[in-house]
PDB file of N, CA and C in Angstrom:
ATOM      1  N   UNK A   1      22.651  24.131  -2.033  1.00  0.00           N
ATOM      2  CA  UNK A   1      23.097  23.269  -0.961  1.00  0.00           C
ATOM      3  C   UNK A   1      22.213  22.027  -0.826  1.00  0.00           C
ATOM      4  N   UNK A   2      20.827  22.203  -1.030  1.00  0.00           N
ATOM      5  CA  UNK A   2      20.088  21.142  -1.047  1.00  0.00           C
ATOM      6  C   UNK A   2      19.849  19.718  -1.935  1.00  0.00           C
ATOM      7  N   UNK A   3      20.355  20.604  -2.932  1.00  0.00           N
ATOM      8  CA  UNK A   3      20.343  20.075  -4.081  1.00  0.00           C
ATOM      9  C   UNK A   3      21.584  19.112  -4.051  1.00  0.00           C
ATOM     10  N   UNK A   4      22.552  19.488  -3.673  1.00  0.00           N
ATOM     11  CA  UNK A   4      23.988  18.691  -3.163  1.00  0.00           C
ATOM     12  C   UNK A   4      23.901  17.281  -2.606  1.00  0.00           C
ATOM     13  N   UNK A   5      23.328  17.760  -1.431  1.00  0.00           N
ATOM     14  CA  UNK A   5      22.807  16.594  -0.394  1.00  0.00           C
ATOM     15  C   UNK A   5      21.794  15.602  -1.269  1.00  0.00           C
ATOM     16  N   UNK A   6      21.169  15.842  -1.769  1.00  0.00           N
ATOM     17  CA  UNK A   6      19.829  14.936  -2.789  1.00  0.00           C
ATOM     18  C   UNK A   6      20.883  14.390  -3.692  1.00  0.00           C
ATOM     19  N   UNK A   7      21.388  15.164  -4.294  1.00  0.00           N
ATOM     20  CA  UNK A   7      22.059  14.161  -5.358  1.00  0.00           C
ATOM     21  C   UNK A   7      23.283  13.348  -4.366  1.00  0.00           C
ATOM     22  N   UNK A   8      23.923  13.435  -3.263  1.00  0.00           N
ATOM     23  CA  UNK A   8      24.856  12.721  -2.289  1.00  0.00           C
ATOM     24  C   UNK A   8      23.864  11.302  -1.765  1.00  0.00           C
ATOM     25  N   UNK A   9      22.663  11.855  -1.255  1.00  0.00           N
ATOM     26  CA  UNK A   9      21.464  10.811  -1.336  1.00  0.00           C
ATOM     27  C   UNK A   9      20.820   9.660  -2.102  1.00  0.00           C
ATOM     28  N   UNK A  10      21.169  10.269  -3.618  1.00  0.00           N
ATOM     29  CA  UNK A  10      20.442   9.282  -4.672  1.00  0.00           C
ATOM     30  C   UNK A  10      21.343   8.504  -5.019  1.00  0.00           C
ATOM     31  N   UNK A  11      22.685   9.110  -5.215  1.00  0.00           N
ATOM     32  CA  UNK A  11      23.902   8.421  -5.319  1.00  0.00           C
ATOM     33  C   UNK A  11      24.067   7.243  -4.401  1.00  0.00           C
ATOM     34  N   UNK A  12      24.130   7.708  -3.309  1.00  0.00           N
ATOM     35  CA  UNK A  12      24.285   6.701  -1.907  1.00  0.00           C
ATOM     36  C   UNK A  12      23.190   5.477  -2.416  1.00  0.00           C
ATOM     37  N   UNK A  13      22.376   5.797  -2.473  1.00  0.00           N
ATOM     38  CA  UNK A  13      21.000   4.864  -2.361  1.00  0.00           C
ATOM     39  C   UNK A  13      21.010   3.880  -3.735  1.00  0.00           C
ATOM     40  N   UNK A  14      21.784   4.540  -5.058  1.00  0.00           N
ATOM     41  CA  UNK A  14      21.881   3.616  -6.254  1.00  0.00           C
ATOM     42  C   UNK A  14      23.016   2.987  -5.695  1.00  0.00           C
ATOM     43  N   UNK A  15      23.988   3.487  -5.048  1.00  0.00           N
ATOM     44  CA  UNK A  15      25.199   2.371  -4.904  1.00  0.00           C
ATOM     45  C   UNK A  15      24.543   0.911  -3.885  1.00  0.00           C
ATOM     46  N   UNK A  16      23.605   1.886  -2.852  1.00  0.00           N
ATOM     47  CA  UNK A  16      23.523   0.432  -1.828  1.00  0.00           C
ATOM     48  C   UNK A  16      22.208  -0.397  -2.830  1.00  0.00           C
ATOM     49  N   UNK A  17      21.599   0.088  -3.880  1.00  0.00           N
ATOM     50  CA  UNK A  17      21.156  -1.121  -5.252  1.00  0.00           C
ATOM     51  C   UNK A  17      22.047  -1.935  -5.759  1.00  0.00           C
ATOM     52  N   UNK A  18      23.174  -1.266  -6.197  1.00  0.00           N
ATOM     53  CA  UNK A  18      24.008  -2.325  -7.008  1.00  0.00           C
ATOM     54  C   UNK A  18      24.836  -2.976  -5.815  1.00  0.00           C
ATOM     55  N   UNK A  19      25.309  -2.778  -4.623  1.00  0.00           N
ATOM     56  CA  UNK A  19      25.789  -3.862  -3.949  1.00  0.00           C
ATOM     57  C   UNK A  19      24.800  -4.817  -3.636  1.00  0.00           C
ATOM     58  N   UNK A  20      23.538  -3.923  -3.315  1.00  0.00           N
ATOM     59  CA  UNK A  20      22.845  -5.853  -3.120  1.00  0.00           C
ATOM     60  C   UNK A  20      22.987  -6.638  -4.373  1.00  0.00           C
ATOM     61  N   UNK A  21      22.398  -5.902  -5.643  1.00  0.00           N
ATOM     62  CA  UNK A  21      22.432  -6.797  -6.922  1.00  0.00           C
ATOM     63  C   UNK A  21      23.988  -7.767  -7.038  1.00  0.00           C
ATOM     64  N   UNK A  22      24.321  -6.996  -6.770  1.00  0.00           N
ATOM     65  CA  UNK A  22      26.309  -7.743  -6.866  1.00  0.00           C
ATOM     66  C   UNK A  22      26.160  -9.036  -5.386  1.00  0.00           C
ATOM     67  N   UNK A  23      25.628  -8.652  -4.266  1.00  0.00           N
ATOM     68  CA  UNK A  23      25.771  -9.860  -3.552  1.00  0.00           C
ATOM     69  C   UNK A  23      24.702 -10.902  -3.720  1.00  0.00           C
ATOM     70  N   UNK A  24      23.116 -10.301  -4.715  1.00  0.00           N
ATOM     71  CA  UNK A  24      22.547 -11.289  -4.849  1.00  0.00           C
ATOM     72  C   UNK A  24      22.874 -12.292  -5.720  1.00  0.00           C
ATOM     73  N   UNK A  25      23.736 -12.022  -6.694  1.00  0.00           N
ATOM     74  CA  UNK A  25      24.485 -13.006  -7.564  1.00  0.00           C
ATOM     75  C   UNK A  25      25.728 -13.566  -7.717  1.00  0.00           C
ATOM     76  N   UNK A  26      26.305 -13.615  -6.375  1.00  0.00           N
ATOM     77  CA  UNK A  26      27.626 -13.928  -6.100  1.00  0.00           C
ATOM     78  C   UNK A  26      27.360 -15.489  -6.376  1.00  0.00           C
ATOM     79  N   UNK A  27      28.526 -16.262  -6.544  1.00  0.00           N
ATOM     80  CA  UNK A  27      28.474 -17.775  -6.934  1.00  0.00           C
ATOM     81  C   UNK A  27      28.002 -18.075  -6.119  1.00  0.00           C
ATOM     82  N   UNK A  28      28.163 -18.375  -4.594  1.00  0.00           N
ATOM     83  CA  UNK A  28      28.120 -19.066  -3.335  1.00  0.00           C
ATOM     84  C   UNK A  28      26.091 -19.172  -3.080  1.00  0.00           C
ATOM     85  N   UNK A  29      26.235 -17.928  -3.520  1.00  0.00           N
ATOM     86  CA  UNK A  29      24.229 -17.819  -2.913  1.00  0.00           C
ATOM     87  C   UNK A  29      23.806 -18.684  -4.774  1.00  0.00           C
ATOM     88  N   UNK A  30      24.215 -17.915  -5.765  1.00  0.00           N
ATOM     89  CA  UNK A  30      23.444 -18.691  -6.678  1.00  0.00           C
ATOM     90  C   UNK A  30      23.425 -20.077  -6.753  1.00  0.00           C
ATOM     91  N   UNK A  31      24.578 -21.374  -5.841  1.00  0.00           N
ATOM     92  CA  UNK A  31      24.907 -22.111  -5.830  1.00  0.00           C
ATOM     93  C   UNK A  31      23.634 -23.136  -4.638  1.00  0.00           C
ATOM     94  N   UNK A  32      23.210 -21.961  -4.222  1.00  0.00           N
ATOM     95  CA  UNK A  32      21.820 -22.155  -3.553  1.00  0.00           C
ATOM     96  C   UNK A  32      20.561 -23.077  -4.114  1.00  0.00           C
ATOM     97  N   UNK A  33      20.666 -22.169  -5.535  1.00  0.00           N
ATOM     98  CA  UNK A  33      19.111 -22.118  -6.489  1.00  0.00           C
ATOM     99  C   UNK A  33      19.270 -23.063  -7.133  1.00  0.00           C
ATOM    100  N   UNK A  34      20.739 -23.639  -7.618  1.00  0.00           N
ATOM    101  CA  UNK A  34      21.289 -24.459  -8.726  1.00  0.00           C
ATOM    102  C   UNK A  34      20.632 -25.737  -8.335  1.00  0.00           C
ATOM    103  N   UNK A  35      19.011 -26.013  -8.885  1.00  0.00           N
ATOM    104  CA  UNK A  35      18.871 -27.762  -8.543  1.00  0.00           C
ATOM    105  C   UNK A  35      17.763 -28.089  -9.631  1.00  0.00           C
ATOM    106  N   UNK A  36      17.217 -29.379  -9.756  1.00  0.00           N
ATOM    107  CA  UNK A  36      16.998 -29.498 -11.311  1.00  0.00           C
ATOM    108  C   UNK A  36      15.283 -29.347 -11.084  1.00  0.00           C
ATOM    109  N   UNK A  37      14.773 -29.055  -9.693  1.00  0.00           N
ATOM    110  CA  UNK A  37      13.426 -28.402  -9.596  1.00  0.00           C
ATOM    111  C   UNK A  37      13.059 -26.802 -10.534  1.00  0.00           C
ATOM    112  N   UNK A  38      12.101 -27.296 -10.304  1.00  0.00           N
ATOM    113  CA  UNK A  38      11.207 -26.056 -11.611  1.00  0.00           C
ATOM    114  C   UNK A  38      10.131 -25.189 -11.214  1.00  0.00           C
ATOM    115  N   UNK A  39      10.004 -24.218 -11.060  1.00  0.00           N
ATOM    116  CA  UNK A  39       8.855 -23.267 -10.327  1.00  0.00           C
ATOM    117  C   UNK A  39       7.878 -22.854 -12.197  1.00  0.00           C
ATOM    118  N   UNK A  40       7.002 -23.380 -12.160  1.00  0.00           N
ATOM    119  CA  UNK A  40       6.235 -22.898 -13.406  1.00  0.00           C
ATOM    120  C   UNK A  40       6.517 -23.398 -14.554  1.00  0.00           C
ATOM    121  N   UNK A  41       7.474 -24.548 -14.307  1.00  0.00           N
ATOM    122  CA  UNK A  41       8.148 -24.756 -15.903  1.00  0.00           C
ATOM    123  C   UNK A  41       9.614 -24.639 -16.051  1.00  0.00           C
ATOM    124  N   UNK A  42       9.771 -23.556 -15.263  1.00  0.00           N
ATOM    125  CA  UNK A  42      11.707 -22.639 -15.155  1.00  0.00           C
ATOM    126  C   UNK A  42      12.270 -23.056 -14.707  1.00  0.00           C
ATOM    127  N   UNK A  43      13.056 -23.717 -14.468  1.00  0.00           N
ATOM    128  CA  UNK A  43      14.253 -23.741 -13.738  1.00  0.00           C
ATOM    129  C   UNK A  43      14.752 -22.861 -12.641  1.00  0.00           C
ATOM    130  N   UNK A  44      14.912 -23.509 -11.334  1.00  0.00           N
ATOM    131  CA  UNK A  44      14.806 -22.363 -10.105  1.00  0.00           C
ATOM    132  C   UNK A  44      15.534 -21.640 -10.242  1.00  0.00           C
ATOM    133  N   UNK A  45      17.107 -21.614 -10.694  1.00  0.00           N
ATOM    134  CA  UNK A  45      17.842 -21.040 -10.964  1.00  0.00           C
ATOM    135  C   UNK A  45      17.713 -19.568 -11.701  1.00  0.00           C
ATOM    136  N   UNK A  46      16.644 -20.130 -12.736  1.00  0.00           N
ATOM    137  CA  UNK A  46      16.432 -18.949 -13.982  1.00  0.00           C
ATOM    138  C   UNK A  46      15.638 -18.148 -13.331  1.00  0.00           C
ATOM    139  N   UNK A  47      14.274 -18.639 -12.583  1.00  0.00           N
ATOM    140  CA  UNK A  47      13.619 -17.881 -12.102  1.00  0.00           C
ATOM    141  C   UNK A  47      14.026 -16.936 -10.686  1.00  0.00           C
ATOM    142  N   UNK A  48      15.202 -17.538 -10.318  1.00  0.00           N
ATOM    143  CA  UNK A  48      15.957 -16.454  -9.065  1.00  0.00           C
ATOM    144  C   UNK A  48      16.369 -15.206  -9.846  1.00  0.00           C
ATOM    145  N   UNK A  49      17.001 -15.677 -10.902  1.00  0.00           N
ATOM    146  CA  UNK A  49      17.900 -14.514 -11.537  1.00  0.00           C
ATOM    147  C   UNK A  49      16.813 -13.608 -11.920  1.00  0.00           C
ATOM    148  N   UNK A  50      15.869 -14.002 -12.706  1.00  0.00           N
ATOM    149  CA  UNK A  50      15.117 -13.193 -13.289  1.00  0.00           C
ATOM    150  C   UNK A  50      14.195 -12.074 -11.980  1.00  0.00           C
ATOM    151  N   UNK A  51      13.657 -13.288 -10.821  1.00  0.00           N
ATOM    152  CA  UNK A  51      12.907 -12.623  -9.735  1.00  0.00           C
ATOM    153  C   UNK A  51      14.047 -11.087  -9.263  1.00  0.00           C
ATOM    154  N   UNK A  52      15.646 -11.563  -9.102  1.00  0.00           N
ATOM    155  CA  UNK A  52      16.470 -10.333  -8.391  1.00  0.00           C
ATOM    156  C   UNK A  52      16.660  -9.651  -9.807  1.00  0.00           C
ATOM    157  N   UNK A  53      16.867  -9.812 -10.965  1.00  0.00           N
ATOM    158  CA  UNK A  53      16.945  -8.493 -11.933  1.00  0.00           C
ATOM    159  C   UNK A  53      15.717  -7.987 -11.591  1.00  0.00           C
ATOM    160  N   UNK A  54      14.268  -8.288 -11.880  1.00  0.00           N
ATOM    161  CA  UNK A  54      13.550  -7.360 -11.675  1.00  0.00           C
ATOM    162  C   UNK A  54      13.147  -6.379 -10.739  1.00  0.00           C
ATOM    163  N   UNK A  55      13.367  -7.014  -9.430  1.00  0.00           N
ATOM    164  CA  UNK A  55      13.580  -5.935  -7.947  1.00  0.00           C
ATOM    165  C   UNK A  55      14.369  -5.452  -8.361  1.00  0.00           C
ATOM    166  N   UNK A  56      16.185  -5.296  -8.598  1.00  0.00           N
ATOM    167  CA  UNK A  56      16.965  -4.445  -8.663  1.00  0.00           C
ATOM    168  C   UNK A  56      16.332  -3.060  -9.565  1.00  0.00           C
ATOM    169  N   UNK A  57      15.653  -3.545 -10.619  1.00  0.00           N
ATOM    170  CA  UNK A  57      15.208  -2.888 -12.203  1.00  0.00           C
ATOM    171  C   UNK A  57      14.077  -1.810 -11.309  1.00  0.00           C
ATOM    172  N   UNK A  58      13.383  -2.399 -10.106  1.00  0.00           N
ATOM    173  CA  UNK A  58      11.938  -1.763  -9.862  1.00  0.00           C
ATOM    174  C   UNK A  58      12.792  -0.778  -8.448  1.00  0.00           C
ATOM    175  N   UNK A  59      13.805  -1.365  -7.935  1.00  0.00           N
ATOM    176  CA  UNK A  59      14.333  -0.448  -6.633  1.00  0.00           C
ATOM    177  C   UNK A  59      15.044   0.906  -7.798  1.00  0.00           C
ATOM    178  N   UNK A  60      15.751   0.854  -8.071  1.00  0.00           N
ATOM    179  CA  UNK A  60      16.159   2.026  -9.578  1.00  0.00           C
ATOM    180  C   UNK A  60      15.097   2.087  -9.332  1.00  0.00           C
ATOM    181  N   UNK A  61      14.132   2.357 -10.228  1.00  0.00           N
ATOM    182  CA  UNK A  61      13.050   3.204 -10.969  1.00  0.00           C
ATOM    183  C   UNK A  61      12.631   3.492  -9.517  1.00  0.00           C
ATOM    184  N   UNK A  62      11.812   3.398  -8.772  1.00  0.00           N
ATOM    185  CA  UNK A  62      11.390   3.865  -7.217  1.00  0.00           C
ATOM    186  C   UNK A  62      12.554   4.802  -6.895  1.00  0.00           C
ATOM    187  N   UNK A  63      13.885   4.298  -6.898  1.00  0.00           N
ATOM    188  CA  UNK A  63      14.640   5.934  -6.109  1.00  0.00           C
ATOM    189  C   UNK A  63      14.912   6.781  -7.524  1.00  0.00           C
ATOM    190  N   UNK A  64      14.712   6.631  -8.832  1.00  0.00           N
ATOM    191  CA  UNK A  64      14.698   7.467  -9.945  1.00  0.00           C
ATOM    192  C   UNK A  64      13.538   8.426  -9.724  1.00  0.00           C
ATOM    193  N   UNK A  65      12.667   7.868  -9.700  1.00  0.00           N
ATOM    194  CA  UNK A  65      11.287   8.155  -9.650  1.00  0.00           C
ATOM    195  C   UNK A  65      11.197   9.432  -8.573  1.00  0.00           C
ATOM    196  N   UNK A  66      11.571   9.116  -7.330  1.00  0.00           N
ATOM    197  CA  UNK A  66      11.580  10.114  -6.089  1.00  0.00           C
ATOM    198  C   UNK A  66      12.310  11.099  -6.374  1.00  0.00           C
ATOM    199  N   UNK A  67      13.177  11.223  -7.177  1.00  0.00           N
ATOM    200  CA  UNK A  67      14.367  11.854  -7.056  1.00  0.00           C
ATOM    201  C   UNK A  67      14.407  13.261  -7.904  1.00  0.00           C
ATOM    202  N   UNK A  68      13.290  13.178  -8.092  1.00  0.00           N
ATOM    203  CA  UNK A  68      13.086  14.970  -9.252  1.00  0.00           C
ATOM    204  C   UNK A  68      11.875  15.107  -8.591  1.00  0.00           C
TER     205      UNK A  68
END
């Protein structure tokens, strides 16, 4: 029974990952970043995308991680 609920839990918790990832890259917000300034060299743009893949990549592994 416990075991049910944990996996109803981890499930829940990867889906509310990929909806943020899905609303952090909707056109409207990336349409935000789109300007010809440069953080380090990058292009703000590149460096948004890259900054939200890697949170999405590190929120996964943190509820992977908990989850056994």
């Amino acid at each position: 029974m416990a075991d049910a609920r944990n996996d109803e839990r981890l499930a829940g918790r990867l889906v509310a990952v990929a909806a943020l990832g899905l609303v952090l890259i909707v056109p409207p917000l990336l349409a935000q970043f789109d300007r010809t300034d440069r953080v380090f060299g990058v292009p703000v743009l590149w460096a948004y995308l890259y900054i939200v893949w890697a949170v999405v990549i590190g929120l996964v592994a943190v509820i992977g991680g908990r989850s056994r």
